[in-house]
C-alpha atoms as a PDB file:
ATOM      1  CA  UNK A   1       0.000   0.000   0.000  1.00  0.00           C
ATOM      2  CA  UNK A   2       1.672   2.903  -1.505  1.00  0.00           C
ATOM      3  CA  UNK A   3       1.390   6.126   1.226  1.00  0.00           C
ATOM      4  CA  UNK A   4       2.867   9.875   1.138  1.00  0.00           C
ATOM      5  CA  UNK A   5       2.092  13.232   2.076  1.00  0.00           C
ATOM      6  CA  UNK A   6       2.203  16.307  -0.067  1.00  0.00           C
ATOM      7  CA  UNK A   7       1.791  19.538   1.723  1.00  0.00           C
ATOM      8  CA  UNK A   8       1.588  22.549  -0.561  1.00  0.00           C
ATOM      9  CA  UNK A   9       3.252  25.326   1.610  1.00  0.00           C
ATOM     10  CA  UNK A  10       7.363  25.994   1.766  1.00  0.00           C
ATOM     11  CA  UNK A  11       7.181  26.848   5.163  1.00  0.00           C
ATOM     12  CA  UNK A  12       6.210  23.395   6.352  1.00  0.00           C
ATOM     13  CA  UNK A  13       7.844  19.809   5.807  1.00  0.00           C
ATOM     14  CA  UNK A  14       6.008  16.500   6.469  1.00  0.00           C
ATOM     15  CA  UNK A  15       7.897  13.465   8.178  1.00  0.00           C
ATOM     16  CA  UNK A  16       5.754  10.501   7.133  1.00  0.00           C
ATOM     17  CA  UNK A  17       7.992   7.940   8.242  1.00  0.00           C
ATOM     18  CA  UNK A  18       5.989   6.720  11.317  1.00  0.00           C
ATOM     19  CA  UNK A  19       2.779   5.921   8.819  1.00  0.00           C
ATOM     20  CA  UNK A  20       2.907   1.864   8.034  1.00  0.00           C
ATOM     21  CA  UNK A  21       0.567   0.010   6.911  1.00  0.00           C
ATOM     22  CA  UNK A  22      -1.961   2.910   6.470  1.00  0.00           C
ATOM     23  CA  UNK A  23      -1.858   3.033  10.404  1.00  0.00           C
ATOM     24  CA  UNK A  24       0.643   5.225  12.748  1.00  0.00           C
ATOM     25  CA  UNK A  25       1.502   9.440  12.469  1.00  0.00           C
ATOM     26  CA  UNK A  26       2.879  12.235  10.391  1.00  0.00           C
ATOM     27  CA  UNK A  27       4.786  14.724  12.056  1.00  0.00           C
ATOM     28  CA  UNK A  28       4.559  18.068  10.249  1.00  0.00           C
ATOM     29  CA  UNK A  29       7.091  20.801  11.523  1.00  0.00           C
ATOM     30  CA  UNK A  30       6.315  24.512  10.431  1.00  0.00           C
ATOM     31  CA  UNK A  31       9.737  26.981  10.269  1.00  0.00           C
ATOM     32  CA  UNK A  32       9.022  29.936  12.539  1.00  0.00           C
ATOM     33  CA  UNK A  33       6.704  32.724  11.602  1.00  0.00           C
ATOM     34  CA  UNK A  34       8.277  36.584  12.078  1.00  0.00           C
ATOM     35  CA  UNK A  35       5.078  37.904   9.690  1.00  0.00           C
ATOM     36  CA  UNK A  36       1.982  39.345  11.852  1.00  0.00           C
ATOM     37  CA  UNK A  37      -0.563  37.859   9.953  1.00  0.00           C
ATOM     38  CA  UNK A  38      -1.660  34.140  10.168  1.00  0.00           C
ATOM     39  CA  UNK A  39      -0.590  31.913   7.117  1.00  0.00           C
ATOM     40  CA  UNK A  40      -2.426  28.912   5.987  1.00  0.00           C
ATOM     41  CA  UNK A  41      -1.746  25.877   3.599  1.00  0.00           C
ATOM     42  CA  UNK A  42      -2.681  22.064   3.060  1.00  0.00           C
ATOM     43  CA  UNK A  43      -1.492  18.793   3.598  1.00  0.00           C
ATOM     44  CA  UNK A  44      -2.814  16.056   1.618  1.00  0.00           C
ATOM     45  CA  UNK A  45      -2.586  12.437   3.123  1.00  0.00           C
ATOM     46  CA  UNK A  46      -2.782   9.504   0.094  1.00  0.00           C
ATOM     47  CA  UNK A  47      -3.143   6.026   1.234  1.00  0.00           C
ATOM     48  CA  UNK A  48      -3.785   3.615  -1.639  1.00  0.00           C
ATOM     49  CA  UNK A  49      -6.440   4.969  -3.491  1.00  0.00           C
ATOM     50  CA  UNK A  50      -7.908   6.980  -1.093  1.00  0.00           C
ATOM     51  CA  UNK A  51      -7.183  11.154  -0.221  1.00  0.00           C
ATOM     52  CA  UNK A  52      -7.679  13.417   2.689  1.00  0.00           C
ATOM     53  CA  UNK A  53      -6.783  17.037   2.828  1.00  0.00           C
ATOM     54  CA  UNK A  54      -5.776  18.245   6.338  1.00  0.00           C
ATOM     55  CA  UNK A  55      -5.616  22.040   6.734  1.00  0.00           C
ATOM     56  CA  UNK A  56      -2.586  24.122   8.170  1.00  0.00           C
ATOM     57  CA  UNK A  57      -2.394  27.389  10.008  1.00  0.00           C
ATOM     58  CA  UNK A  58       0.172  29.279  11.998  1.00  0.00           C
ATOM     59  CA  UNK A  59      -0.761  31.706  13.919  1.00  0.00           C
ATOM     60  CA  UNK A  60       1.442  35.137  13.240  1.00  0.00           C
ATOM     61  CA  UNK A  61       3.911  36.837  15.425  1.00  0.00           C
ATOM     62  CA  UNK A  62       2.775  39.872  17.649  1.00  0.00           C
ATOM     63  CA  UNK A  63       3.249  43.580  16.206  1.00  0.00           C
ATOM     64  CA  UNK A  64       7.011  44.505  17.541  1.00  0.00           C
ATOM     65  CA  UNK A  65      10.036  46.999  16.292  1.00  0.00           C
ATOM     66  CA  UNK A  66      13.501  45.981  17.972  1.00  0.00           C
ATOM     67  CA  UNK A  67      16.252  47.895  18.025  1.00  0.00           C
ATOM     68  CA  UNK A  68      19.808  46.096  17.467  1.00  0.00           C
ATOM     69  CA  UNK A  69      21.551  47.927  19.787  1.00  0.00           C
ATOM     70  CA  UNK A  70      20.513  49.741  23.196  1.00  0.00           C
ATOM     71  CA  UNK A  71      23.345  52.089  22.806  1.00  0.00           C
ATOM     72  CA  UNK A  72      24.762  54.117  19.677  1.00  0.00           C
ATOM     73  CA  UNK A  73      27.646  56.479  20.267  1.00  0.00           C
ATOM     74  CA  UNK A  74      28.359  59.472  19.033  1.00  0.00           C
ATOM     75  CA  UNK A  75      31.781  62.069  19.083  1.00  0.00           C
ATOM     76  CA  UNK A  76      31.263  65.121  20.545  1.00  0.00           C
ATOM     77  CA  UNK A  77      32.028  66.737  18.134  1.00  0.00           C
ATOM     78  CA  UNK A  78      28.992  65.403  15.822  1.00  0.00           C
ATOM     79  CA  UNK A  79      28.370  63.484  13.144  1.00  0.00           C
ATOM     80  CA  UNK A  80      25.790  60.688  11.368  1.00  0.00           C
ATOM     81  CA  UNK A  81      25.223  56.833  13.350  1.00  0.00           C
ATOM     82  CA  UNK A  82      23.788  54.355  11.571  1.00  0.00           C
ATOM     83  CA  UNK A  83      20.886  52.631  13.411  1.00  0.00           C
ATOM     84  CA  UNK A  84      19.175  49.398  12.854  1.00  0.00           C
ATOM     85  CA  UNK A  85      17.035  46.777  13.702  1.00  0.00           C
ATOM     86  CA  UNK A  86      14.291  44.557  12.567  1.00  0.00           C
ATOM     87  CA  UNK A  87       9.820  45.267  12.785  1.00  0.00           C
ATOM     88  CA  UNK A  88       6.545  43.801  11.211  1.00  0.00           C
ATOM     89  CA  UNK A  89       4.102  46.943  11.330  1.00  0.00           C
ATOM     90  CA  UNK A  90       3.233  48.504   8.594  1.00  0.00           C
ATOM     91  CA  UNK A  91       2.967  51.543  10.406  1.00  0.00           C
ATOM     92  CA  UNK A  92       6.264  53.293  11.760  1.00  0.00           C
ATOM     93  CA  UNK A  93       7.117  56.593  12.871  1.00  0.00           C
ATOM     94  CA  UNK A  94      10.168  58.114  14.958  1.00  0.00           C
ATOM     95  CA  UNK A  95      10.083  60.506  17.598  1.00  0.00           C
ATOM     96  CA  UNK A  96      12.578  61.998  20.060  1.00  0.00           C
ATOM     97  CA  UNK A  97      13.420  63.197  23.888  1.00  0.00           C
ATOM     98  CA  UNK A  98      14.028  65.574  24.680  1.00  0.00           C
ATOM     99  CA  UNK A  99      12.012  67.084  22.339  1.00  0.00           C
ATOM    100  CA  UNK A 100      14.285  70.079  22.137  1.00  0.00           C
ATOM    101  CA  UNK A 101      16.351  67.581  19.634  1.00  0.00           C
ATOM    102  CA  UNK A 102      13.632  67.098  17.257  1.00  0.00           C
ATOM    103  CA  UNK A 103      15.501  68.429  14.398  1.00  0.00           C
ATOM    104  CA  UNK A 104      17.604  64.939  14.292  1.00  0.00           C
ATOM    105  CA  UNK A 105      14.952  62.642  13.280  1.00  0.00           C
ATOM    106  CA  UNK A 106      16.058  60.415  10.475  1.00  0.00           C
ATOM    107  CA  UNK A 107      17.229  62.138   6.626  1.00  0.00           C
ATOM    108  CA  UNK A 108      17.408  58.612   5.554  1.00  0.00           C
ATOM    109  CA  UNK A 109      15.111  55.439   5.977  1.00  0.00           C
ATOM    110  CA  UNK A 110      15.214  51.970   4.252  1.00  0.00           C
ATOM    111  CA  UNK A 111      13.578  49.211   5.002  1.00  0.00           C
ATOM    112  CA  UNK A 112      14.835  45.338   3.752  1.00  0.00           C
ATOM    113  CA  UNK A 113      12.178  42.886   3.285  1.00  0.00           C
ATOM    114  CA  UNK A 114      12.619  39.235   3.427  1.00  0.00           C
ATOM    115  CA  UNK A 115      13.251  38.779  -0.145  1.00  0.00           C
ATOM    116  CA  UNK A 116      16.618  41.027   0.016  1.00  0.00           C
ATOM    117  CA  UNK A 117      14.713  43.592  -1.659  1.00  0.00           C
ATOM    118  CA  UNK A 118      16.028  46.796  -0.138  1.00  0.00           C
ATOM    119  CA  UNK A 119      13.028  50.091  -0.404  1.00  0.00           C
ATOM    120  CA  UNK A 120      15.333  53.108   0.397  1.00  0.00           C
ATOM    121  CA  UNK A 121      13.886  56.611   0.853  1.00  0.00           C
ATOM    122  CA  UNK A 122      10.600  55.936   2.142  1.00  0.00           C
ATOM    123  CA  UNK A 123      10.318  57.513   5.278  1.00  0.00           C
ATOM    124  CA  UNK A 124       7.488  59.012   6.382  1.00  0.00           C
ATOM    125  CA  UNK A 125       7.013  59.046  10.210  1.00  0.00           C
ATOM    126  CA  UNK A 126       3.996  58.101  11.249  1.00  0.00           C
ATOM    127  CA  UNK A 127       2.529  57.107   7.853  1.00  0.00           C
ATOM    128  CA  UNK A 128       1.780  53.356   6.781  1.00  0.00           C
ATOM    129  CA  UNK A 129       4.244  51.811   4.477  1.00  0.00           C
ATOM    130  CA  UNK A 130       2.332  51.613   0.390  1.00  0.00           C
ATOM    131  CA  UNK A 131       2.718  48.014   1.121  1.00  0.00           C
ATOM    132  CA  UNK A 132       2.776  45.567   3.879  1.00  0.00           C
ATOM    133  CA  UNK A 133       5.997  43.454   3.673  1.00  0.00           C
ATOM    134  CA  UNK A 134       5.570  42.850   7.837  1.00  0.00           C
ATOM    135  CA  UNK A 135       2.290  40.958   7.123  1.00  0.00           C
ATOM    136  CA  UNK A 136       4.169  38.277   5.835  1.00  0.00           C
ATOM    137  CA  UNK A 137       7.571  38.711   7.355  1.00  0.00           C
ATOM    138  CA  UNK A 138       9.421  40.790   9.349  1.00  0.00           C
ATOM    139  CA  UNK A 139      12.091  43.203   7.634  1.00  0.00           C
ATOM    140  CA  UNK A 140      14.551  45.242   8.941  1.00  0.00           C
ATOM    141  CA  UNK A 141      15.257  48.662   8.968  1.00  0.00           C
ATOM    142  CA  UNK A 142      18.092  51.207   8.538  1.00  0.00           C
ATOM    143  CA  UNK A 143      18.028  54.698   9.688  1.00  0.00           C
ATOM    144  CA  UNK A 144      20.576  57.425   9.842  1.00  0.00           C
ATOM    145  CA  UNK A 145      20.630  60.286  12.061  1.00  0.00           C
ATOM    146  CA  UNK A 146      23.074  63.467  12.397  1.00  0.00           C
ATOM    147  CA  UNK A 147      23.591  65.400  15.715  1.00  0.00           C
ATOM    148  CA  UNK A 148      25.854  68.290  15.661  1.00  0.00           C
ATOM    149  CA  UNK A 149      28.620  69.118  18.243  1.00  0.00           C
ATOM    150  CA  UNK A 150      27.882  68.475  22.123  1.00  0.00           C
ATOM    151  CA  UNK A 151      29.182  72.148  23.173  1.00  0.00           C
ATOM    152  CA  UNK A 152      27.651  71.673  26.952  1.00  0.00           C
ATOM    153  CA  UNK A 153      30.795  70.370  29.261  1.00  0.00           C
ATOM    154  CA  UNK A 154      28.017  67.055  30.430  1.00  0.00           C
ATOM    155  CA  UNK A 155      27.303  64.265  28.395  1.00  0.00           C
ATOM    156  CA  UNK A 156      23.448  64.250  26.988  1.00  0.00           C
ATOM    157  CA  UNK A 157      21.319  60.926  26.165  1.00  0.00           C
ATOM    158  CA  UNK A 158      19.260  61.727  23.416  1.00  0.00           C
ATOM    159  CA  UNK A 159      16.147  58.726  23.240  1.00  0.00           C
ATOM    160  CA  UNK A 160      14.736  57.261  20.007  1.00  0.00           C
ATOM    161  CA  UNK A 161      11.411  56.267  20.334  1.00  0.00           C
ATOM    162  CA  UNK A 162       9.672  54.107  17.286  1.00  0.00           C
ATOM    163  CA  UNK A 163       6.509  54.208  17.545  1.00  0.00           C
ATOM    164  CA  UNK A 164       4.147  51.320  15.817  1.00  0.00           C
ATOM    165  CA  UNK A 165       0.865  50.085  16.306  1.00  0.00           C
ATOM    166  CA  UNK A 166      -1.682  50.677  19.322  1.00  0.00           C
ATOM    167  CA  UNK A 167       0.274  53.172  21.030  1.00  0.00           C
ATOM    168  CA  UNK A 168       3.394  50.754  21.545  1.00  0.00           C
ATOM    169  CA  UNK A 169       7.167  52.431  21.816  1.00  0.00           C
ATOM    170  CA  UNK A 170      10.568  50.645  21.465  1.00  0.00           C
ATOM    171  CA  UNK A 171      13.130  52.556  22.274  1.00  0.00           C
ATOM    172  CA  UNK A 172      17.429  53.041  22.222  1.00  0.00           C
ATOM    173  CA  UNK A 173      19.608  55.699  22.836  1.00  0.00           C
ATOM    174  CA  UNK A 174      22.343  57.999  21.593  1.00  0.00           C
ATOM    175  CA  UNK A 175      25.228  58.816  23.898  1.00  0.00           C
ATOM    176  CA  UNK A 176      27.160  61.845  22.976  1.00  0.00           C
ATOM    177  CA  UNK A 177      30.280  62.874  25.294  1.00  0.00           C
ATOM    178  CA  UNK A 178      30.902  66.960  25.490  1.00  0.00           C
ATOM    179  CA  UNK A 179      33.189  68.429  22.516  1.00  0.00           C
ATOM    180  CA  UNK A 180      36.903  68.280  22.844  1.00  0.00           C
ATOM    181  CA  UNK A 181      36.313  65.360  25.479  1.00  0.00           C
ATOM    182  CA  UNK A 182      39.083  62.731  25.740  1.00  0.00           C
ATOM    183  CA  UNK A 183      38.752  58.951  25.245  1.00  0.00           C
ATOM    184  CA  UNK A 184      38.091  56.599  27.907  1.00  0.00           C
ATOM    185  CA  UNK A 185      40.923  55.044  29.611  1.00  0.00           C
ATOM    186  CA  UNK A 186      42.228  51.468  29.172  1.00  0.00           C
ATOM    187  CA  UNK A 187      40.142  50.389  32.721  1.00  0.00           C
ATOM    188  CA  UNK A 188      36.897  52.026  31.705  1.00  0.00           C
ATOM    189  CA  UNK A 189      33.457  50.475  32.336  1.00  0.00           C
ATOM    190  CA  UNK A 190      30.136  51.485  31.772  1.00  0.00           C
ATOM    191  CA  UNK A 191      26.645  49.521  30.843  1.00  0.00           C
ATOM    192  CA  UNK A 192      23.342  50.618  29.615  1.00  0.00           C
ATOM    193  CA  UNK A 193      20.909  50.754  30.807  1.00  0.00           C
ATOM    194  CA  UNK A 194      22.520  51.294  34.289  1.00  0.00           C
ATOM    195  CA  UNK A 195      19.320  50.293  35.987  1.00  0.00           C
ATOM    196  CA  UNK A 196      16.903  46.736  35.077  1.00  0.00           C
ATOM    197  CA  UNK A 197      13.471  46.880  35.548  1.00  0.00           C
ATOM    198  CA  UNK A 198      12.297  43.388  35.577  1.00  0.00           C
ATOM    199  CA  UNK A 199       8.883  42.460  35.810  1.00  0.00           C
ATOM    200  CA  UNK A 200       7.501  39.391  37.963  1.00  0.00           C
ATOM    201  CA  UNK A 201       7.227  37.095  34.595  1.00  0.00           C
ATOM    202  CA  UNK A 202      10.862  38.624  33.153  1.00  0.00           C
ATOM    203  CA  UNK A 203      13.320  35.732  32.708  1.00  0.00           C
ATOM    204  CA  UNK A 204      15.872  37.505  31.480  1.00  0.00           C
ATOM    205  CA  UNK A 205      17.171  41.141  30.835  1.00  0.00           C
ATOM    206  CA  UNK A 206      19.739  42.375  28.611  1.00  0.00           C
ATOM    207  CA  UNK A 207      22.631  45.424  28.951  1.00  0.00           C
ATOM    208  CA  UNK A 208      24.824  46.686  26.657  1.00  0.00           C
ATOM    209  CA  UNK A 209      28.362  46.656  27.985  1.00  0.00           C
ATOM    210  CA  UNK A 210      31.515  49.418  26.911  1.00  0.00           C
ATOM    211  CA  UNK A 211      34.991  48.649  28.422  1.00  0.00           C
ATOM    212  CA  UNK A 212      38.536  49.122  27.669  1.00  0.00           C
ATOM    213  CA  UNK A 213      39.701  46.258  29.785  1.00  0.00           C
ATOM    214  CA  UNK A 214      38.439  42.232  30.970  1.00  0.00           C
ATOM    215  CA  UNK A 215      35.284  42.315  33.368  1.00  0.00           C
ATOM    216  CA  UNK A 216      33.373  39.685  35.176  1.00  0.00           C
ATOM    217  CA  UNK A 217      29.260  40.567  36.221  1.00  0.00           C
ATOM    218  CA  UNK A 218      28.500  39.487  39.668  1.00  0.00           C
ATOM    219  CA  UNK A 219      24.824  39.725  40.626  1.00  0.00           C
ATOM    220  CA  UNK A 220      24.166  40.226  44.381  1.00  0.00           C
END
Protein backbone atom coordinates (compact mmCIF):
# COMPACT_ATOMS: atom_id res chain seq x y z
CA UNK A 1 0.00 0.00 0.00
CA UNK A 2 1.67 2.90 -1.50
CA UNK A 3 1.39 6.13 1.23
CA UNK A 4 2.87 9.87 1.14
CA UNK A 5 2.09 13.23 2.08
CA UNK A 6 2.20 16.31 -0.07
CA UNK A 7 1.79 19.54 1.72
CA UNK A 8 1.59 22.55 -0.56
CA UNK A 9 3.25 25.33 1.61
CA UNK A 10 7.36 25.99 1.77
CA UNK A 11 7.18 26.85 5.16
CA UNK A 12 6.21 23.40 6.35
CA UNK A 13 7.84 19.81 5.81
CA UNK A 14 6.01 16.50 6.47
CA UNK A 15 7.90 13.47 8.18
CA UNK A 16 5.75 10.50 7.13
CA UNK A 17 7.99 7.94 8.24
CA UNK A 18 5.99 6.72 11.32
CA UNK A 19 2.78 5.92 8.82
CA UNK A 20 2.91 1.86 8.03
CA UNK A 21 0.57 0.01 6.91
CA UNK A 22 -1.96 2.91 6.47
CA UNK A 23 -1.86 3.03 10.40
CA UNK A 24 0.64 5.23 12.75
CA UNK A 25 1.50 9.44 12.47
CA UNK A 26 2.88 12.24 10.39
CA UNK A 27 4.79 14.72 12.06
CA UNK A 28 4.56 18.07 10.25
CA UNK A 29 7.09 20.80 11.52
CA UNK A 30 6.31 24.51 10.43
CA UNK A 31 9.74 26.98 10.27
CA UNK A 32 9.02 29.94 12.54
CA UNK A 33 6.70 32.72 11.60
CA UNK A 34 8.28 36.58 12.08
CA UNK A 35 5.08 37.90 9.69
CA UNK A 36 1.98 39.35 11.85
CA UNK A 37 -0.56 37.86 9.95
CA UNK A 38 -1.66 34.14 10.17
CA UNK A 39 -0.59 31.91 7.12
CA UNK A 40 -2.43 28.91 5.99
CA UNK A 41 -1.75 25.88 3.60
CA UNK A 42 -2.68 22.06 3.06
CA UNK A 43 -1.49 18.79 3.60
CA UNK A 44 -2.81 16.06 1.62
CA UNK A 45 -2.59 12.44 3.12
CA UNK A 46 -2.78 9.50 0.09
CA UNK A 47 -3.14 6.03 1.23
CA UNK A 48 -3.78 3.61 -1.64
CA UNK A 49 -6.44 4.97 -3.49
CA UNK A 50 -7.91 6.98 -1.09
CA UNK A 51 -7.18 11.15 -0.22
CA UNK A 52 -7.68 13.42 2.69
CA UNK A 53 -6.78 17.04 2.83
CA UNK A 54 -5.78 18.24 6.34
CA UNK A 55 -5.62 22.04 6.73
CA UNK A 56 -2.59 24.12 8.17
CA UNK A 57 -2.39 27.39 10.01
CA UNK A 58 0.17 29.28 12.00
CA UNK A 59 -0.76 31.71 13.92
CA UNK A 60 1.44 35.14 13.24
CA UNK A 61 3.91 36.84 15.43
CA UNK A 62 2.78 39.87 17.65
CA UNK A 63 3.25 43.58 16.21
CA UNK A 64 7.01 44.51 17.54
CA UNK A 65 10.04 47.00 16.29
CA UNK A 66 13.50 45.98 17.97
CA UNK A 67 16.25 47.89 18.03
CA UNK A 68 19.81 46.10 17.47
CA UNK A 69 21.55 47.93 19.79
CA UNK A 70 20.51 49.74 23.20
CA UNK A 71 23.34 52.09 22.81
CA UNK A 72 24.76 54.12 19.68
CA UNK A 73 27.65 56.48 20.27
CA UNK A 74 28.36 59.47 19.03
CA UNK A 75 31.78 62.07 19.08
CA UNK A 76 31.26 65.12 20.54
CA UNK A 77 32.03 66.74 18.13
CA UNK A 78 28.99 65.40 15.82
CA UNK A 79 28.37 63.48 13.14
CA UNK A 80 25.79 60.69 11.37
CA UNK A 81 25.22 56.83 13.35
CA UNK A 82 23.79 54.35 11.57
CA UNK A 83 20.89 52.63 13.41
CA UNK A 84 19.17 49.40 12.85
CA UNK A 85 17.04 46.78 13.70
CA UNK A 86 14.29 44.56 12.57
CA UNK A 87 9.82 45.27 12.78
CA UNK A 88 6.54 43.80 11.21
CA UNK A 89 4.10 46.94 11.33
CA UNK A 90 3.23 48.50 8.59
CA UNK A 91 2.97 51.54 10.41
CA UNK A 92 6.26 53.29 11.76
CA UNK A 93 7.12 56.59 12.87
CA UNK A 94 10.17 58.11 14.96
CA UNK A 95 10.08 60.51 17.60
CA UNK A 96 12.58 62.00 20.06
CA UNK A 97 13.42 63.20 23.89
CA UNK A 98 14.03 65.57 24.68
CA UNK A 99 12.01 67.08 22.34
CA UNK A 100 14.29 70.08 22.14
CA UNK A 101 16.35 67.58 19.63
CA UNK A 102 13.63 67.10 17.26
CA UNK A 103 15.50 68.43 14.40
CA UNK A 104 17.60 64.94 14.29
CA UNK A 105 14.95 62.64 13.28
CA UNK A 106 16.06 60.42 10.48
CA UNK A 107 17.23 62.14 6.63
CA UNK A 108 17.41 58.61 5.55
CA UNK A 109 15.11 55.44 5.98
CA UNK A 110 15.21 51.97 4.25
CA UNK A 111 13.58 49.21 5.00
CA UNK A 112 14.83 45.34 3.75
CA UNK A 113 12.18 42.89 3.28
CA UNK A 114 12.62 39.24 3.43
CA UNK A 115 13.25 38.78 -0.15
CA UNK A 116 16.62 41.03 0.02
CA UNK A 117 14.71 43.59 -1.66
CA UNK A 118 16.03 46.80 -0.14
CA UNK A 119 13.03 50.09 -0.40
CA UNK A 120 15.33 53.11 0.40
CA UNK A 121 13.89 56.61 0.85
CA UNK A 122 10.60 55.94 2.14
CA UNK A 123 10.32 57.51 5.28
CA UNK A 124 7.49 59.01 6.38
CA UNK A 125 7.01 59.05 10.21
CA UNK A 126 4.00 58.10 11.25
CA UNK A 127 2.53 57.11 7.85
CA UNK A 128 1.78 53.36 6.78
CA UNK A 129 4.24 51.81 4.48
CA UNK A 130 2.33 51.61 0.39
CA UNK A 131 2.72 48.01 1.12
CA UNK A 132 2.78 45.57 3.88
CA UNK A 133 6.00 43.45 3.67
CA UNK A 134 5.57 42.85 7.84
CA UNK A 135 2.29 40.96 7.12
CA UNK A 136 4.17 38.28 5.83
CA UNK A 137 7.57 38.71 7.35
CA UNK A 138 9.42 40.79 9.35
CA UNK A 139 12.09 43.20 7.63
CA UNK A 140 14.55 45.24 8.94
CA UNK A 141 15.26 48.66 8.97
CA UNK A 142 18.09 51.21 8.54
CA UNK A 143 18.03 54.70 9.69
CA UNK A 144 20.58 57.43 9.84
CA UNK A 145 20.63 60.29 12.06
CA UNK A 146 23.07 63.47 12.40
CA UNK A 147 23.59 65.40 15.72
CA UNK A 148 25.85 68.29 15.66
CA UNK A 149 28.62 69.12 18.24
CA UNK A 150 27.88 68.47 22.12
CA UNK A 151 29.18 72.15 23.17
CA UNK A 152 27.65 71.67 26.95
CA UNK A 153 30.79 70.37 29.26
CA UNK A 154 28.02 67.06 30.43
CA UNK A 155 27.30 64.27 28.39
CA UNK A 156 23.45 64.25 26.99
CA UNK A 157 21.32 60.93 26.16
CA UNK A 158 19.26 61.73 23.42
CA UNK A 159 16.15 58.73 23.24
CA UNK A 160 14.74 57.26 20.01
CA UNK A 161 11.41 56.27 20.33
CA UNK A 162 9.67 54.11 17.29
CA UNK A 163 6.51 54.21 17.55
CA UNK A 164 4.15 51.32 15.82
CA UNK A 165 0.86 50.09 16.31
CA UNK A 166 -1.68 50.68 19.32
CA UNK A 167 0.27 53.17 21.03
CA UNK A 168 3.39 50.75 21.55
CA UNK A 169 7.17 52.43 21.82
CA UNK A 170 10.57 50.65 21.46
CA UNK A 171 13.13 52.56 22.27
CA UNK A 172 17.43 53.04 22.22
CA UNK A 173 19.61 55.70 22.84
CA UNK A 174 22.34 58.00 21.59
CA UNK A 175 25.23 58.82 23.90
CA UNK A 176 27.16 61.84 22.98
CA UNK A 177 30.28 62.87 25.29
CA UNK A 178 30.90 66.96 25.49
CA UNK A 179 33.19 68.43 22.52
CA UNK A 180 36.90 68.28 22.84
CA UNK A 181 36.31 65.36 25.48
CA UNK A 182 39.08 62.73 25.74
CA UNK A 183 38.75 58.95 25.25
CA UNK A 184 38.09 56.60 27.91
CA UNK A 185 40.92 55.04 29.61
CA UNK A 186 42.23 51.47 29.17
CA UNK A 187 40.14 50.39 32.72
CA UNK A 188 36.90 52.03 31.70
CA UNK A 189 33.46 50.47 32.34
CA UNK A 190 30.14 51.49 31.77
CA UNK A 191 26.65 49.52 30.84
CA UNK A 192 23.34 50.62 29.61
CA UNK A 193 20.91 50.75 30.81
CA UNK A 194 22.52 51.29 34.29
CA UNK A 195 19.32 50.29 35.99
CA UNK A 196 16.90 46.74 35.08
CA UNK A 197 13.47 46.88 35.55
CA UNK A 198 12.30 43.39 35.58
CA UNK A 199 8.88 42.46 35.81
CA UNK A 200 7.50 39.39 37.96
CA UNK A 201 7.23 37.10 34.60
CA UNK A 202 10.86 38.62 33.15
CA UNK A 203 13.32 35.73 32.71
CA UNK A 204 15.87 37.50 31.48
CA UNK A 205 17.17 41.14 30.83
CA UNK A 206 19.74 42.38 28.61
CA UNK A 207 22.63 45.42 28.95
CA UNK A 208 24.82 46.69 26.66
CA UNK A 209 28.36 46.66 27.98
CA UNK A 210 31.51 49.42 26.91
CA UNK A 211 34.99 48.65 28.42
CA UNK A 212 38.54 49.12 27.67
CA UNK A 213 39.70 46.26 29.79
CA UNK A 214 38.44 42.23 30.97
CA UNK A 215 35.28 42.32 33.37
CA UNK A 216 33.37 39.69 35.18
CA UNK A 217 29.26 40.57 36.22
CA UNK A 218 28.50 39.49 39.67
CA UNK A 219 24.82 39.72 40.63
CA UNK A 220 24.17 40.23 44.38
Amino acid sequence: MSEHVNINVDWAEADESGLVGGQGVVDVTAVQHTGREPRHGEAVVTIGSQSKTVALEQEGKGEFVSFDRLAYEISGNGGTVEITGRSNTRELGFSVAPQYFAPILPQYFSITTSDGVVHGNMYVSGQWFSSDPGAVAEYTFRLFVTIGANATDEDRIIRLDANYGDGFVSSCELHQEPQGAHPQPAGYLQFYPETAYLGWDTESFTFQVESGASWVLKLY
